[in-house]
N, C-alpha and C. Protein backbone atom coordinates (compact mmCIF):
# COMPACT_ATOMS: atom_id res chain seq x y z
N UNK A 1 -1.67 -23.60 -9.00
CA UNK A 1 -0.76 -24.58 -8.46
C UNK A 1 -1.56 -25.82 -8.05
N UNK A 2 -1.35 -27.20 -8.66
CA UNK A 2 -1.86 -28.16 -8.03
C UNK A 2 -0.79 -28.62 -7.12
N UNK A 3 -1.38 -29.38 -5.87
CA UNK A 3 -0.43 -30.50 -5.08
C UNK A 3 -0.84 -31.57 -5.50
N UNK A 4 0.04 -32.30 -4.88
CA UNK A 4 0.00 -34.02 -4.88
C UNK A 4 -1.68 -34.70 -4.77
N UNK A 5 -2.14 -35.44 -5.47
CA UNK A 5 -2.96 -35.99 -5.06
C UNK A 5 -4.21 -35.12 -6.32
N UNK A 6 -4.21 -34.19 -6.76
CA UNK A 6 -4.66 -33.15 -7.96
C UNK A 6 -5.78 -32.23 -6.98
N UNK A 7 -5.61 -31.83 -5.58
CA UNK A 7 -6.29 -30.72 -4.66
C UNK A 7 -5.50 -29.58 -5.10
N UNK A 8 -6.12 -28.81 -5.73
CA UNK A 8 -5.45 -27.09 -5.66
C UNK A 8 -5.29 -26.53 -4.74
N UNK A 9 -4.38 -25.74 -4.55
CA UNK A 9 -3.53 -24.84 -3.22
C UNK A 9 -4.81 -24.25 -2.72
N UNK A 10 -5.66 -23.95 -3.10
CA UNK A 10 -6.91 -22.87 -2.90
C UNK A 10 -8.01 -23.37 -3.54
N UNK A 11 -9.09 -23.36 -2.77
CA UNK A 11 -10.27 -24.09 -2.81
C UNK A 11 -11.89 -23.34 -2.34
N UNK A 12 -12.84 -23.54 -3.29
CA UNK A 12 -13.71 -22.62 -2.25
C UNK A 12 -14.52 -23.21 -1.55
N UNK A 13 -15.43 -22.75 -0.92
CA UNK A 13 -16.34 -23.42 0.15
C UNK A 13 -17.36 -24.57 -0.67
N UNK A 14 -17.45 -24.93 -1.99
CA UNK A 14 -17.86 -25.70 -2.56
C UNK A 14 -16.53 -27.22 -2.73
N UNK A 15 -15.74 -26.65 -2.24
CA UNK A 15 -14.01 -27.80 -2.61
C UNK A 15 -13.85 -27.63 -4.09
N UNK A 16 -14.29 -26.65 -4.83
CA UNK A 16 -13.90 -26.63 -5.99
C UNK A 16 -12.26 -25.78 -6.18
N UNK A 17 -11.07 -26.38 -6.74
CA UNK A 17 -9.99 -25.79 -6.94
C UNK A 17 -10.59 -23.74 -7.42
N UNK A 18 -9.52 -23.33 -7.24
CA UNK A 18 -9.23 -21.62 -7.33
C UNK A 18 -7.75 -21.39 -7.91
N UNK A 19 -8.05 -20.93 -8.85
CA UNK A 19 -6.24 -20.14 -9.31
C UNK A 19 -5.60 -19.11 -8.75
N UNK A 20 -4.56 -19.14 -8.29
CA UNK A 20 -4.05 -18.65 -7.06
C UNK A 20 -3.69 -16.91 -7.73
N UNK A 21 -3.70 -16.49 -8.89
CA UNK A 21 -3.70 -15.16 -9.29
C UNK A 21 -4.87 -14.47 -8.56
N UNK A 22 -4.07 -13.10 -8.12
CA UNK A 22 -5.46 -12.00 -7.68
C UNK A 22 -6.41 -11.47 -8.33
N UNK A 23 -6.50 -12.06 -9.97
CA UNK A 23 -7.37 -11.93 -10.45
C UNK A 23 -8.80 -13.12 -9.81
N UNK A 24 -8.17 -13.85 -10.38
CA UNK A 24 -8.84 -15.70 -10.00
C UNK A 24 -9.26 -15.32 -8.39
N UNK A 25 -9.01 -15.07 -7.74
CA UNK A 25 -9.35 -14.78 -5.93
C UNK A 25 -10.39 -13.61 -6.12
N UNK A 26 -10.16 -12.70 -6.74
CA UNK A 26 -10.91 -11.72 -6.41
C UNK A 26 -12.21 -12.14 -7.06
N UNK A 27 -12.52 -12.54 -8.45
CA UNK A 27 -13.70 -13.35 -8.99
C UNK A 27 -14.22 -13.82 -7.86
N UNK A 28 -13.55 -14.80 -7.55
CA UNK A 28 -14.35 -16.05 -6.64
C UNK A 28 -14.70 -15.16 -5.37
N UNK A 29 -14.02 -14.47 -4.70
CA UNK A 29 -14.84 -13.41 -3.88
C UNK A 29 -15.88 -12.70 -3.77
N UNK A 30 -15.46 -11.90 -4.84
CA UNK A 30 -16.68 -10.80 -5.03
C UNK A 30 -17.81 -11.41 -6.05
N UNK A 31 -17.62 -11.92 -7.19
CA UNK A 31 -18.99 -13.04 -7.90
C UNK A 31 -18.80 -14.39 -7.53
N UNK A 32 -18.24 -14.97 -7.10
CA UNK A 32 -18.29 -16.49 -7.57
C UNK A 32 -18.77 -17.04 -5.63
N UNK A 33 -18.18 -17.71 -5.02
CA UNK A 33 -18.71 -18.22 -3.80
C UNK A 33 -18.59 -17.54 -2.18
N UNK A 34 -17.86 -16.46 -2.36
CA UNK A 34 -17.38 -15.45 -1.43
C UNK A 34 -16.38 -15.86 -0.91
N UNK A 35 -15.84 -17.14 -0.72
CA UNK A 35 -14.68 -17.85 0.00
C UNK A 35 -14.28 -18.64 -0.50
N UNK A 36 -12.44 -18.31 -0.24
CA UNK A 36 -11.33 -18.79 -0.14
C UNK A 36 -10.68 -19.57 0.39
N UNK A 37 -10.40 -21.01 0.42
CA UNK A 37 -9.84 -21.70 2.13
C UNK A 37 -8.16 -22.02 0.95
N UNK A 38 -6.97 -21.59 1.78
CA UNK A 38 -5.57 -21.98 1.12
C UNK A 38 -4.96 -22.70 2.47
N UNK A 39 -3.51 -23.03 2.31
CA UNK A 39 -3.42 -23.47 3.33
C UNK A 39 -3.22 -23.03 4.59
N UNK A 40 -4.06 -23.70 5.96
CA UNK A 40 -3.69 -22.52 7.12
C UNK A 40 -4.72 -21.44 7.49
N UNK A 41 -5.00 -21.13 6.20
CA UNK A 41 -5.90 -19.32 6.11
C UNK A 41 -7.24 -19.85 5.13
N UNK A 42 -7.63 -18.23 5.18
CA UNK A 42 -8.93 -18.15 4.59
C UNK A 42 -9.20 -16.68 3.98
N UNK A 43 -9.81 -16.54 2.85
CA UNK A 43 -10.60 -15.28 2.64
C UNK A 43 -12.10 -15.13 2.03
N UNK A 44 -12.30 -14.66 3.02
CA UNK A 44 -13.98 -14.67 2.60
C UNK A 44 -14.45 -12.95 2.59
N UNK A 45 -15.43 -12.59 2.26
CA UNK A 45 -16.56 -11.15 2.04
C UNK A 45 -17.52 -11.34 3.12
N UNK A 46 -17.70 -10.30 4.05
CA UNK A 46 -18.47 -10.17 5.06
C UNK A 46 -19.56 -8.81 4.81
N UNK A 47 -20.07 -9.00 4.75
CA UNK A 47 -21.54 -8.05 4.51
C UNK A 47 -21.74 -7.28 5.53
N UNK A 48 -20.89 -5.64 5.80
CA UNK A 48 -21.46 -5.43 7.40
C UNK A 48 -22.59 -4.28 7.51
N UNK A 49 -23.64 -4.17 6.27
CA UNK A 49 -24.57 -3.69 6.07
C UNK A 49 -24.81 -3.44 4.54
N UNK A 50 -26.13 -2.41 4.37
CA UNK A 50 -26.62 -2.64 2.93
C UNK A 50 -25.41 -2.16 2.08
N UNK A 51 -24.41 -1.06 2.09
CA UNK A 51 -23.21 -0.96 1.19
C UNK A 51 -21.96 -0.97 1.63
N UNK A 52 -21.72 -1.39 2.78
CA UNK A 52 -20.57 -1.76 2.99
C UNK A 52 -19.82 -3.25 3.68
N UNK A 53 -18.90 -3.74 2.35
CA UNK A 53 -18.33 -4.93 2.47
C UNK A 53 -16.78 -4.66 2.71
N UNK A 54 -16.66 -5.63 3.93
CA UNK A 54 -15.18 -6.11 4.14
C UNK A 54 -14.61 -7.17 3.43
N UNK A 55 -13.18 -7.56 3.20
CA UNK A 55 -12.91 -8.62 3.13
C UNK A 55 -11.82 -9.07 4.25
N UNK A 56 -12.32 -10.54 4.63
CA UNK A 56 -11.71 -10.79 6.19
C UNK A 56 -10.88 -11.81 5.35
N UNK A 57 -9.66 -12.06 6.44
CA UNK A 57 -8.34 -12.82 6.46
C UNK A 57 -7.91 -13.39 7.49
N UNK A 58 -8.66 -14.70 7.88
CA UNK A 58 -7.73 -15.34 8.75
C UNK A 58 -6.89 -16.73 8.84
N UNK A 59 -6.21 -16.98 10.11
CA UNK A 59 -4.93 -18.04 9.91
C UNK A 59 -5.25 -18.81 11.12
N UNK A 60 -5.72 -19.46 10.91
CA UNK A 60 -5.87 -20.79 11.86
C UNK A 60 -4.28 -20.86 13.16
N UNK A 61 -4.95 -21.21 14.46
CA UNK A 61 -4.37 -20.91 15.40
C UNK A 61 -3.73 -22.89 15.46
N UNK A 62 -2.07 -22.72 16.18
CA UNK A 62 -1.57 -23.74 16.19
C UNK A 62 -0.48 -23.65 17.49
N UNK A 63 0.31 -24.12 17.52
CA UNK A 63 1.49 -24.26 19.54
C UNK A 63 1.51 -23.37 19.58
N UNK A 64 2.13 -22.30 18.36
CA UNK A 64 2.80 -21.49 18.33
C UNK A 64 2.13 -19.94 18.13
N UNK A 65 0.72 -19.96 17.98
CA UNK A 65 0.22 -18.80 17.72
C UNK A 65 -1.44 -18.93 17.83
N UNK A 66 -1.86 -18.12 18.33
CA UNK A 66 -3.76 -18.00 18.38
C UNK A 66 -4.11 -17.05 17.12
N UNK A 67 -5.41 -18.00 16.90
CA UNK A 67 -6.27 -17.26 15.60
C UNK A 67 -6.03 -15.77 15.48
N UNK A 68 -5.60 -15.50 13.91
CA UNK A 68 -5.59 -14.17 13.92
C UNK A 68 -6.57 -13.98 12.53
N UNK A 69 -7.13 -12.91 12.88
CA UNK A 69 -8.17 -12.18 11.96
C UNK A 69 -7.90 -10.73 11.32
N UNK A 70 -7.56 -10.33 10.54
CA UNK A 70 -7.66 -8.77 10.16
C UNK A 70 -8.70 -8.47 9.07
N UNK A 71 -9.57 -7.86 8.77
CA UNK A 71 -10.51 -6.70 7.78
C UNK A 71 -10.01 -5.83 7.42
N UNK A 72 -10.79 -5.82 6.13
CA UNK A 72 -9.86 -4.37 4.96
C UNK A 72 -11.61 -4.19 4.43
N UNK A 73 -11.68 -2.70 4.17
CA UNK A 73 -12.59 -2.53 3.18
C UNK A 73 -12.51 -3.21 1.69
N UNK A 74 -13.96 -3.44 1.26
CA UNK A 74 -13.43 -4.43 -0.47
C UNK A 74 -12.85 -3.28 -1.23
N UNK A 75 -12.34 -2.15 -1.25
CA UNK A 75 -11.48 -1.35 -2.29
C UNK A 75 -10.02 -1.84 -1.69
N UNK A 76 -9.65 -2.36 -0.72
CA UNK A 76 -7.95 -2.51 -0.75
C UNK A 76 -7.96 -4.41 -0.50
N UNK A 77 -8.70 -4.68 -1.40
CA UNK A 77 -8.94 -5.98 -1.78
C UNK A 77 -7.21 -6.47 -2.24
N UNK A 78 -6.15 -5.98 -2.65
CA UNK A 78 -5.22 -6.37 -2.95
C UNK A 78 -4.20 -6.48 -1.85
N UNK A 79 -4.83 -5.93 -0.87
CA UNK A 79 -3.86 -5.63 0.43
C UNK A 79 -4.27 -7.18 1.32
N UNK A 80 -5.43 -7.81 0.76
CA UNK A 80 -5.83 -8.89 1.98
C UNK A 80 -5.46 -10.00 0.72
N UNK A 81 -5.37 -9.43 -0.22
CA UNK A 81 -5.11 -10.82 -0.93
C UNK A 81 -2.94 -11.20 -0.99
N UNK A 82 -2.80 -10.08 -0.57
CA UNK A 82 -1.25 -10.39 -0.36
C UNK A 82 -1.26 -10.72 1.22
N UNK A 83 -1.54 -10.47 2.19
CA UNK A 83 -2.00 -11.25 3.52
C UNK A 83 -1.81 -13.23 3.38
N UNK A 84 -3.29 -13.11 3.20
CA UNK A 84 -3.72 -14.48 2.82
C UNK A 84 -2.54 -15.15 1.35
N UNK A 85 -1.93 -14.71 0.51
CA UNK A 85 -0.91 -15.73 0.05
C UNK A 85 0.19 -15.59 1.01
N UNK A 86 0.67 -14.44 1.70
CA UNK A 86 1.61 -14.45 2.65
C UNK A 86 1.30 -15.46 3.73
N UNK A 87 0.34 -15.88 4.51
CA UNK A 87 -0.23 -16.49 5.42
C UNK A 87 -0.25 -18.10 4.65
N UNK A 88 -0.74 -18.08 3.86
CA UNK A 88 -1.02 -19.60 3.00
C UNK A 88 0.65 -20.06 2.35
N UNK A 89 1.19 -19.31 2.46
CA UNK A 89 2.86 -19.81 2.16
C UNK A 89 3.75 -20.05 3.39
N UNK A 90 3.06 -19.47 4.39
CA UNK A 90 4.01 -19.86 5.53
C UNK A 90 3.85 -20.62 5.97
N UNK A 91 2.55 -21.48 6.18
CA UNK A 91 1.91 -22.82 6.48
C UNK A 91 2.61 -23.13 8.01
């Protein structure tokens, strides 16, 4: 999805556009830059020792709500990537 102006909905920590399929997210996660910024939210890979990786999900805090964060192990990688488009659509 592009917006106005030709910035993609999803971007990684380089500002390079991301295709919003859970294929395209999970690449850029696990090989490509580790992070995700969409709108609002974020998903990035956290390293919490030599073999075990999380992937974290959070949503920027605003009037109406304080920062929220949740972790998933990287095998239910599909569970944080429906999070984070749920979170990045509610804006």
């Amino acid at each position: 999805m592009v917006k106005e102006g030709g910035v993609g909905e999803y971007i990684n920590k380089n500002g390079l556009a991301v295709g919003s399929s859970s294929r395209e997210l999970f690449e850029e996660v696990m090989r490509g830059t580790g992070f995700v910024m969409g709108p609002n939210s974020s998903l990035y890979i956290e390293n919490a020792g030599l073999h075990d990786k999380f992937i974290v999900v959070s949503r920027g805090a605003d009037s109406n709500r304080l920062l929220e964060t949740e972790k998933f192990p990287a095998n239910q990688f599909q569970k944080a990537v429906d999070l984070f488009t749920g979170w990045s659509d509610k804006d």
